[in-house]
Protein backbone atom coordinates (compact mmCIF):
# COMPACT_ATOMS: atom_id res chain seq x y z
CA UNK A 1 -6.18 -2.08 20.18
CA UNK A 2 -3.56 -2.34 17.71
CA UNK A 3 -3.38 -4.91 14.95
CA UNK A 4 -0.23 -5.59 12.91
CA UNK A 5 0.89 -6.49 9.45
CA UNK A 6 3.48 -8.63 9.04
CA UNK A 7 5.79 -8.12 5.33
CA UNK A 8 7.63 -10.92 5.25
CA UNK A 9 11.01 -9.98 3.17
CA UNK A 10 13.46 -12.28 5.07
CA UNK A 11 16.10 -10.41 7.45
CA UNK A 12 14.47 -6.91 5.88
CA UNK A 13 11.22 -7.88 7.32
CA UNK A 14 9.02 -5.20 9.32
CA UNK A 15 5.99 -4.73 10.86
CA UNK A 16 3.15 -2.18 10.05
CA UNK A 17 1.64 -1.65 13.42
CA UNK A 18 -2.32 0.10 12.74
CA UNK A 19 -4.00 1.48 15.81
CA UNK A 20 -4.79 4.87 18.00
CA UNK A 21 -2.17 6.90 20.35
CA UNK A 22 0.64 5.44 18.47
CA UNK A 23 2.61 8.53 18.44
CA UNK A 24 2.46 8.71 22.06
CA UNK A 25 4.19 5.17 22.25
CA UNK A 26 6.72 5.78 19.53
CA UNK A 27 9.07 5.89 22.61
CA UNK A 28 8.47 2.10 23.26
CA UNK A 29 8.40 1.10 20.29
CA UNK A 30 11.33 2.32 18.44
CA UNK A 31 13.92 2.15 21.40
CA UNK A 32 14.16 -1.33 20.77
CA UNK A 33 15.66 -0.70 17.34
CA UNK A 34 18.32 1.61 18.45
CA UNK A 35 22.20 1.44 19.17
CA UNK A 36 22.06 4.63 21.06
CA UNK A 37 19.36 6.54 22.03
CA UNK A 38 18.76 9.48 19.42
CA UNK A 39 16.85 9.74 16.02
CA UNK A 40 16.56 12.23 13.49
CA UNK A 41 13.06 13.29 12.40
CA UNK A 42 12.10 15.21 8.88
CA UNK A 43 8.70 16.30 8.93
CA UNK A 44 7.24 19.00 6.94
CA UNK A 45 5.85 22.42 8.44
CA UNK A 46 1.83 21.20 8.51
CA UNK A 47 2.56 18.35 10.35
CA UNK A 48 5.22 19.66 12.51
CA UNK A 49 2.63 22.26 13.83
CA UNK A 50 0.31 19.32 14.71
CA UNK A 51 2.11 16.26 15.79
CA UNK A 52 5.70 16.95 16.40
CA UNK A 53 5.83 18.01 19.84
CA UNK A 54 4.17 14.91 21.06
CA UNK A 55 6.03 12.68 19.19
CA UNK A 56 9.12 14.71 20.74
CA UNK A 57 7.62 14.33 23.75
CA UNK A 58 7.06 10.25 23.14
CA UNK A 59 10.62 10.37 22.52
CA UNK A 60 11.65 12.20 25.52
CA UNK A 61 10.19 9.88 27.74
CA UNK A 62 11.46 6.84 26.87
CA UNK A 63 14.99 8.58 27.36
CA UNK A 64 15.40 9.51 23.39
CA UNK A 65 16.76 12.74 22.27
CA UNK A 66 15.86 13.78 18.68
CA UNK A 67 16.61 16.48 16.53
CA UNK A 68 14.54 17.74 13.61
CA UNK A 69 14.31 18.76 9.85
CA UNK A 70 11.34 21.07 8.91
CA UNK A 71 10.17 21.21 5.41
CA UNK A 72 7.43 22.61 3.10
CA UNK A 73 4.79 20.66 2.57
CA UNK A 74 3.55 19.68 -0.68
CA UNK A 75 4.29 17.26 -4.17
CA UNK A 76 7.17 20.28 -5.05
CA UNK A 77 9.19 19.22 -2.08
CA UNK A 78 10.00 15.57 -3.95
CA UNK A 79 12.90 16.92 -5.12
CA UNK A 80 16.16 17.29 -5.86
CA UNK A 81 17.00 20.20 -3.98
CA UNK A 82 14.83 18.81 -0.58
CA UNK A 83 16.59 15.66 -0.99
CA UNK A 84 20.14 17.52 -1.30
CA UNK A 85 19.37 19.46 1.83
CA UNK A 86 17.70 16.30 3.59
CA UNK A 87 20.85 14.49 2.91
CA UNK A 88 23.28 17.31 3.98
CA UNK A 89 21.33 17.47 7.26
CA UNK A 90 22.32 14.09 8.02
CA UNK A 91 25.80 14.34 6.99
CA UNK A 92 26.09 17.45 9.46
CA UNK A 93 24.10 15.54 11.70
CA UNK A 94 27.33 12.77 11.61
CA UNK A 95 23.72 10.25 11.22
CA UNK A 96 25.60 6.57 11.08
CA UNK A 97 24.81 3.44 9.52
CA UNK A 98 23.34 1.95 12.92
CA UNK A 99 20.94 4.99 13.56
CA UNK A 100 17.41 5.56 12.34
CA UNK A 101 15.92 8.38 11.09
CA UNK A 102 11.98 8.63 11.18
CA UNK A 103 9.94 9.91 8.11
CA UNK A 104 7.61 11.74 9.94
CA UNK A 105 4.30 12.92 7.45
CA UNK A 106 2.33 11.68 4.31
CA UNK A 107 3.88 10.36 1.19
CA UNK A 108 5.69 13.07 -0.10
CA UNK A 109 7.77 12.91 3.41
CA UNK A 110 8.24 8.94 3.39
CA UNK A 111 9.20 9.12 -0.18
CA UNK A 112 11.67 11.70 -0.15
CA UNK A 113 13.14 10.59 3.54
CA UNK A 114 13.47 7.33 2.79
CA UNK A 115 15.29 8.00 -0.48
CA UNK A 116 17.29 9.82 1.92
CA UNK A 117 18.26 6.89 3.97
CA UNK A 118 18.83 4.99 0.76
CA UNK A 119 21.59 6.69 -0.49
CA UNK A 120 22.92 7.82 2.93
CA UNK A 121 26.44 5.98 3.88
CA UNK A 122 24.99 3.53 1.01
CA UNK A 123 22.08 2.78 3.38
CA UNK A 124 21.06 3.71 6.98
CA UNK A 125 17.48 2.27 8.93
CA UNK A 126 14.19 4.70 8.62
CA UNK A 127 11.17 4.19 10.69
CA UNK A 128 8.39 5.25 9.14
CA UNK A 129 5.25 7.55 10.73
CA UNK A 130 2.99 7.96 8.09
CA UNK A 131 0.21 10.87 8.95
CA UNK A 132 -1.74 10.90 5.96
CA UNK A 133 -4.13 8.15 5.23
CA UNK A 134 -2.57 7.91 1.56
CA UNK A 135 0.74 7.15 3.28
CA UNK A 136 -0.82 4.93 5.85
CA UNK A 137 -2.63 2.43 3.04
CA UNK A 138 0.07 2.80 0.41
CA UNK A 139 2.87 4.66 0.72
CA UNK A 140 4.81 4.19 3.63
CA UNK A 141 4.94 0.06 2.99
CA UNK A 142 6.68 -1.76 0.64
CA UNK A 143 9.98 -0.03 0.66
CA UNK A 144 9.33 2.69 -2.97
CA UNK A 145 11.63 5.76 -2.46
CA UNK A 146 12.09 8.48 -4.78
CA UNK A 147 11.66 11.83 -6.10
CA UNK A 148 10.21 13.63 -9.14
CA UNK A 149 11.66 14.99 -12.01
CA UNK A 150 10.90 17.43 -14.63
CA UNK A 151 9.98 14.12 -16.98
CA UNK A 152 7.56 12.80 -15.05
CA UNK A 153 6.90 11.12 -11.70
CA UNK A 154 9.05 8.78 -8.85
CA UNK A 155 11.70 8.16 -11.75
CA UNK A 156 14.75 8.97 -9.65
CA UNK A 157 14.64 6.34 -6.37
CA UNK A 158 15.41 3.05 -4.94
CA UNK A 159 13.88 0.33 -3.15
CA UNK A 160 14.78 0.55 0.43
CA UNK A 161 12.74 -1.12 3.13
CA UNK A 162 11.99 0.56 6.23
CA UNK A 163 12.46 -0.96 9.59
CA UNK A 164 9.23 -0.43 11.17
CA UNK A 165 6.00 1.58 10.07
CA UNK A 166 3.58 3.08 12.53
CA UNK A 167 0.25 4.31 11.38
CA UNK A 168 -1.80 6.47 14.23
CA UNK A 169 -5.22 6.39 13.29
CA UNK A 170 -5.78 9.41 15.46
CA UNK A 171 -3.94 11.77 13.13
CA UNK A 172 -5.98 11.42 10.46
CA UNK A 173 -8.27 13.94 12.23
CA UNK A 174 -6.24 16.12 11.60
CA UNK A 175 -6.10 15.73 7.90
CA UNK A 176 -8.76 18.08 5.33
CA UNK A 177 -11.38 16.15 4.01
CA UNK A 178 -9.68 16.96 0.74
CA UNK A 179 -6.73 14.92 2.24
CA UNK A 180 -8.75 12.73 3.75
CA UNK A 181 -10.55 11.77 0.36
CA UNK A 182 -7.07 11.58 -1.62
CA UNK A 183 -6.03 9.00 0.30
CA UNK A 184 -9.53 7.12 0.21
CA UNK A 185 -8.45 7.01 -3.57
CA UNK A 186 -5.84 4.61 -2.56
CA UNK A 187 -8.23 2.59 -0.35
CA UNK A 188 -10.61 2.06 -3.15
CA UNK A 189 -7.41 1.19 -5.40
CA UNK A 190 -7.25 -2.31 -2.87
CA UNK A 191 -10.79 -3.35 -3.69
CA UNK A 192 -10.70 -2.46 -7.27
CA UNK A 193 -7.42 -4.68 -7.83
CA UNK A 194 -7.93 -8.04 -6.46
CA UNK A 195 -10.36 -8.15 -3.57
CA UNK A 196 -14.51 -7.62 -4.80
CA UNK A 197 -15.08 -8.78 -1.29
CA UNK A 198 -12.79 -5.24 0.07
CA UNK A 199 -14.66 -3.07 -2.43
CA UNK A 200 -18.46 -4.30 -1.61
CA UNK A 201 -17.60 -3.47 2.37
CA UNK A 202 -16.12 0.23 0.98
CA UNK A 203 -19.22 0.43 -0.58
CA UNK A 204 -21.84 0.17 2.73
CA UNK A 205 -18.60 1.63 4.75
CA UNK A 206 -16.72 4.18 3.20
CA UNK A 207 -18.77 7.54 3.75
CA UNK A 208 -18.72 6.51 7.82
CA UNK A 209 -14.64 5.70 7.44
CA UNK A 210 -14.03 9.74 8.46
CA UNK A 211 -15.71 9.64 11.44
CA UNK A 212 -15.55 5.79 12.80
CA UNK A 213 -11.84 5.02 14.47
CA UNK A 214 -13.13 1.46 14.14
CA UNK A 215 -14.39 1.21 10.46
CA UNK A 216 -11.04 3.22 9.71
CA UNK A 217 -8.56 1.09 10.80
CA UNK A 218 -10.30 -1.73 9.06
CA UNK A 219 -10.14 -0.14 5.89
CA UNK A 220 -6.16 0.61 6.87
CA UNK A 221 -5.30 -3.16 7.92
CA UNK A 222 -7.31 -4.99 4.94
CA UNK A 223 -4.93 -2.27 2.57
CA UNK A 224 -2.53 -2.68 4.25
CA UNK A 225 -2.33 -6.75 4.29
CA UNK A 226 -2.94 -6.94 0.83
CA UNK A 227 -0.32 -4.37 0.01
CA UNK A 228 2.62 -6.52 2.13
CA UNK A 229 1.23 -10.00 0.42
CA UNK A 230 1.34 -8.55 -3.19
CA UNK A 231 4.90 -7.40 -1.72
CA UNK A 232 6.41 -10.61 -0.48
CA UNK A 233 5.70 -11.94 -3.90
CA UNK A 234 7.60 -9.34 -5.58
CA UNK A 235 9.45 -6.90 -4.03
CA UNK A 236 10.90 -4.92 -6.97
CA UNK A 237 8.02 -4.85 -8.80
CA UNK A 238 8.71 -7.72 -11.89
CA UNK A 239 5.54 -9.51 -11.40
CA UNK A 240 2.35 -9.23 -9.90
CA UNK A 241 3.36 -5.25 -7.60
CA UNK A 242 2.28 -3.57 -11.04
CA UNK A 243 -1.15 -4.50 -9.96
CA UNK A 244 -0.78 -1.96 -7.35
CA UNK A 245 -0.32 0.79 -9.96
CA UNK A 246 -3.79 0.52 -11.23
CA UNK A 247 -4.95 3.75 -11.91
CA UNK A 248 -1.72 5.52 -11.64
CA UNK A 249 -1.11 5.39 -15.78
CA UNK A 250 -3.69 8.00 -16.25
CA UNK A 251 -2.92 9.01 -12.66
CA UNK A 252 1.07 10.19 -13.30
CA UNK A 253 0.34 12.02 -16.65
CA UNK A 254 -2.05 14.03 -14.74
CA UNK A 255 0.08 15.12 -12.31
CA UNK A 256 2.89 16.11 -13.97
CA UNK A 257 0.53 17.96 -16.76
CA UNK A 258 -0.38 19.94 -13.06
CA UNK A 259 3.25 20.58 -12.31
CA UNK A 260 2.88 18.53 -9.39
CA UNK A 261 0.49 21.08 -7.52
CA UNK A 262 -2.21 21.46 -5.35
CA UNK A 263 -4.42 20.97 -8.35
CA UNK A 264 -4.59 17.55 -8.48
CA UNK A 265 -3.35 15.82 -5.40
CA UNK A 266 -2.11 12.42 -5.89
CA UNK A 267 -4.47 10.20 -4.39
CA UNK A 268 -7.61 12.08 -6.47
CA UNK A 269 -5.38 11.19 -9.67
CA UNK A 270 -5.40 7.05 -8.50
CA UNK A 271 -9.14 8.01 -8.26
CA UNK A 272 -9.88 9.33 -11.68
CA UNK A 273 -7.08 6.94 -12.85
CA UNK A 274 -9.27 3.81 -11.94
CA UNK A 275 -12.18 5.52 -13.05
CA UNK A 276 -10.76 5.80 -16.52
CA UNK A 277 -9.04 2.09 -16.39
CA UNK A 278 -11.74 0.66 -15.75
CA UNK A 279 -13.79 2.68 -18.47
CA UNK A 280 -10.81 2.18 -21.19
CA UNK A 281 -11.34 -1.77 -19.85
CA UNK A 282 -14.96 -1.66 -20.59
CA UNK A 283 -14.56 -0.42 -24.59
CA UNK A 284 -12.11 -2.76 -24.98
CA UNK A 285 -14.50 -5.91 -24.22
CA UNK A 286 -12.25 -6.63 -21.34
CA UNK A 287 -15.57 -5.85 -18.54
CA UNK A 288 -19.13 -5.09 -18.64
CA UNK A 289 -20.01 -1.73 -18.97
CA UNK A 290 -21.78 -1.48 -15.42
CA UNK A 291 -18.44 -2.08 -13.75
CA UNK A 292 -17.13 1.45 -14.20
CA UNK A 293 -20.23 2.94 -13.73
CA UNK A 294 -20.11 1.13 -10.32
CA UNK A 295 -16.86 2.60 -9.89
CA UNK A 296 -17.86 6.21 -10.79
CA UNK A 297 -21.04 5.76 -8.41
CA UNK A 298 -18.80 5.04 -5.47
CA UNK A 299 -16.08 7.87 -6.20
CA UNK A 300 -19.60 9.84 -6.04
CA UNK A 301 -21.07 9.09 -3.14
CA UNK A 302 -17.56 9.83 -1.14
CA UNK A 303 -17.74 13.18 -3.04
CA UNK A 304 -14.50 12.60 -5.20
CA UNK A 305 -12.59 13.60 -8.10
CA UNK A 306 -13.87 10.76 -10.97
CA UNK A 307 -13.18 12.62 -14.01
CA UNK A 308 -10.68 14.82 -16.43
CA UNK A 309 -13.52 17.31 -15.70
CA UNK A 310 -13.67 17.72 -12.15
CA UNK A 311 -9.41 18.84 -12.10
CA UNK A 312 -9.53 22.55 -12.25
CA UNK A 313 -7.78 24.67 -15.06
CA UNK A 314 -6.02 24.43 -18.15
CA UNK A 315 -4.64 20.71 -19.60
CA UNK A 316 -2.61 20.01 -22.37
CA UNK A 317 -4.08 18.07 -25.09
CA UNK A 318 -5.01 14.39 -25.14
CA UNK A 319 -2.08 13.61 -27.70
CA UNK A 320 0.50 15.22 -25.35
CA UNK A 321 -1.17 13.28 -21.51
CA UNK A 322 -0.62 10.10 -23.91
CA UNK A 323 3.12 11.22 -24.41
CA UNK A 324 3.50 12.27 -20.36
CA UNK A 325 2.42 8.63 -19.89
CA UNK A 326 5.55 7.80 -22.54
CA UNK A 327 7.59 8.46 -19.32
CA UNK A 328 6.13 5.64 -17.01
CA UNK A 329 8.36 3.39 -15.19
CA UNK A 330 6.36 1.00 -16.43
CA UNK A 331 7.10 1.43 -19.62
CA UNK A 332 9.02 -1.62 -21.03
CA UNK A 333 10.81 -1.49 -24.20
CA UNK A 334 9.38 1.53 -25.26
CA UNK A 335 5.99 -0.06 -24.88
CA UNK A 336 3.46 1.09 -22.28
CA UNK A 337 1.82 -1.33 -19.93
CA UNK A 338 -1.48 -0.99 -18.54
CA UNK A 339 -3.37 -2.30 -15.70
CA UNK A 340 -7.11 -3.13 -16.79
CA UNK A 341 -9.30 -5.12 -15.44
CA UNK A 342 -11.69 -7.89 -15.94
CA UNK A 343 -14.27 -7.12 -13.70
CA UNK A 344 -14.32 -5.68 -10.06
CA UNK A 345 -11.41 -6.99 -8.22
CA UNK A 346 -9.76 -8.29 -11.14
CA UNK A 347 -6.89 -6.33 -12.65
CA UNK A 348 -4.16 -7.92 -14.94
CA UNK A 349 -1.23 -6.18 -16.08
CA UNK A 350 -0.77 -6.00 -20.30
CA UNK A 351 1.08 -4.45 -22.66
CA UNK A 352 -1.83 -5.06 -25.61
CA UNK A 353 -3.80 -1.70 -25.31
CA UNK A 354 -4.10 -0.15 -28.61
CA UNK A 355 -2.87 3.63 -28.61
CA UNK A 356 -5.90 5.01 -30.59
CA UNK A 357 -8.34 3.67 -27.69
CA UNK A 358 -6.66 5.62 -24.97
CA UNK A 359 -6.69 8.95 -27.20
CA UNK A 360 -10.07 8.89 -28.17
CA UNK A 361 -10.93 8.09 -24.34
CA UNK A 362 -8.52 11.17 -23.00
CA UNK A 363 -10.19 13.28 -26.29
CA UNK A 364 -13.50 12.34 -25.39
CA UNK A 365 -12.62 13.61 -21.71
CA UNK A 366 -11.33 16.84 -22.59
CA UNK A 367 -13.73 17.69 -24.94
CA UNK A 368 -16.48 17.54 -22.02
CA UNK A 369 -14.71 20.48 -20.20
């Protein structure tokens, strides 16, 4: 059975549809979208190898021809030489304004691809077909494109919605439970922002979520939902969408102190990120002291990343993560906002952290490596 998600944005609203075999009906569900019957597909090479011959084949039978872009997977591809080449593929492709092009992997894929499609004639249709559970809960909805720079992370982008989102819940067996786990980081993000309710059901569900289709597209639809409402109330994130960036602070510095690598995939960053907001939120009076060790406990019993520690290798100091985090887009007149939170479920977005609690927190976190 599939359910649906409606985000409401007016005549750019879409529907997130969340269910099994949806690949295999990609056919009947995108035709109705076209003006004539071919798409254009970038994937990346991991996900080619698995999936991209039956979504071809989808394709095929519902009378679509489509042609394809292969490229490496990976946080390195997010840039600007994969976007140059993404966007020169479509210009040789003669893609128009009326035809959609399908972002066909995890976030990396949707973020870059849809970026694409931004800037593309000033703006052609993407469908997205997330195949990460990171993409699936987070990425793929809500319209975020962009790509990396050498500063820091997503500051080059635009805010382009796509016209329909399909998340297979089969794929994900196909994912590492490395992968697997990144994108549970996200998951856990939902609870931990606004819904206690969300988090205590992670809590008795989320070690079966692997292996139970059911119990895993519940986890997808409840994210999901509360990712289009938060959304609809602000699109361009001037309001209440920062909430969804808890975590991501911390999260961002680490990644780009990791070059963007293999080291520290994004979704274990949001983990360790929400670990440590919630920690820096305890010592500043803002919530009890057993909320982030109920955090931590969780991240533990799904066997993930939680702390500085557990990221493998050589970090810069805690006075240069605090100036990586300098180059957050949320950064607003040269001050940085953070989102803490009161308790479990309740995150607020503030600007009133003082600088010498986060460095003694990142110091203290280094110094137990």
């Amino acid at each position: 059975m599939t359910d649906a998600v409606h985000v409401p944005l007016g005549d750019r609203a879409y529907d997130v549809r969340i269910g099994p075999a949806l690949i295999h009906e990609a056919g009947q569900h995108i035709t109705p979208l076209l003006d004539r019957p071919k798409v254009w597909i970038v994937t990346e090479r991991t996900v080619a190898g698995h999936h991209l011959g039956d979504l071809r084949n989808a394709l095929r039978a519902s009378g679509i021809t489509a042609e394809a872009l292969i490229l490496e997977p990976g946080e390195g591809t997010k840039n600007w030489v994969n976007l140059e080449k993404t966007v020169d593929w479509l210009l040789s492709e003669r893609v128009e304004r009326r035809d959609i092009v399908i972002a066909f992997g995890g976030g990396v894929i949707g973020d870059l691809v849809g970026f694409a499609a931004a800037i593309h004639r000033r703006g052609i249709r993407f469908v997205q077909i997330p195949t990460s559970l990171l993409a699936q809960v987070d990425s793929s909805v809500g319209g975020k494109t962009g790509i990396n720079a050498a500063q820091g992370k997503n500051l080059i982008g635009a805010f382009h919605q796509p016209t329909l989102v399909l998340a297979d819940i089969d794929v994900l067996g196909t994912l590492t439970p490395r992968d697997f786990l990144a994108g549970y980081g996200e998951v856990a993000k939902y609870g931990l922002l606004g819904d206690t309710d969300f988090f205590k059901w992670l809590e008795q569900n989320g070690p079966a979520l692997a292996d139970d289709p059911a119990l895993r597209q519940e986890a997808i639809r409840r994210s999901v939902q509360m990712k289009a409402d938060i959304v609809a109330r602000d699109e361009t994130e001037q309001g209440d969408r920062a909430l969804l960036n808890l975590g991501h602070t911390f999260c961002h510095a680490l990644e780009a102190a990791t070059g963007y690598s293999d080291r520290l995939l994004h979704g274990e960053g949001v983990a360790i990120g929400c670990a440590l907001a919630f920690e820096l939120s305890s010592r500043l009076g803002l919530c009890s002291q057993e909320d982030p060790s109920r955090v931590r406990a969780h991240l533990a019993q799904m066997g993930m990343k939680r702390d500085i520690t557990d990221i493998a290798g050589d970090l810069p100091n805690a006075e240069d993560l605090l100036a990586l985090m300098g180059q957050d887009k949320k950064v607003v007149a040269g001050q940085l906002r953070f989102i803490l939170a009161r308790g479990i479920g309740e995150a607020f977005v503030t600007a009133d952290v003082p600088q010498d609690a986060v460095l003694a927190l990142l110091t203290e976190q280094l110094a137990n490596r």
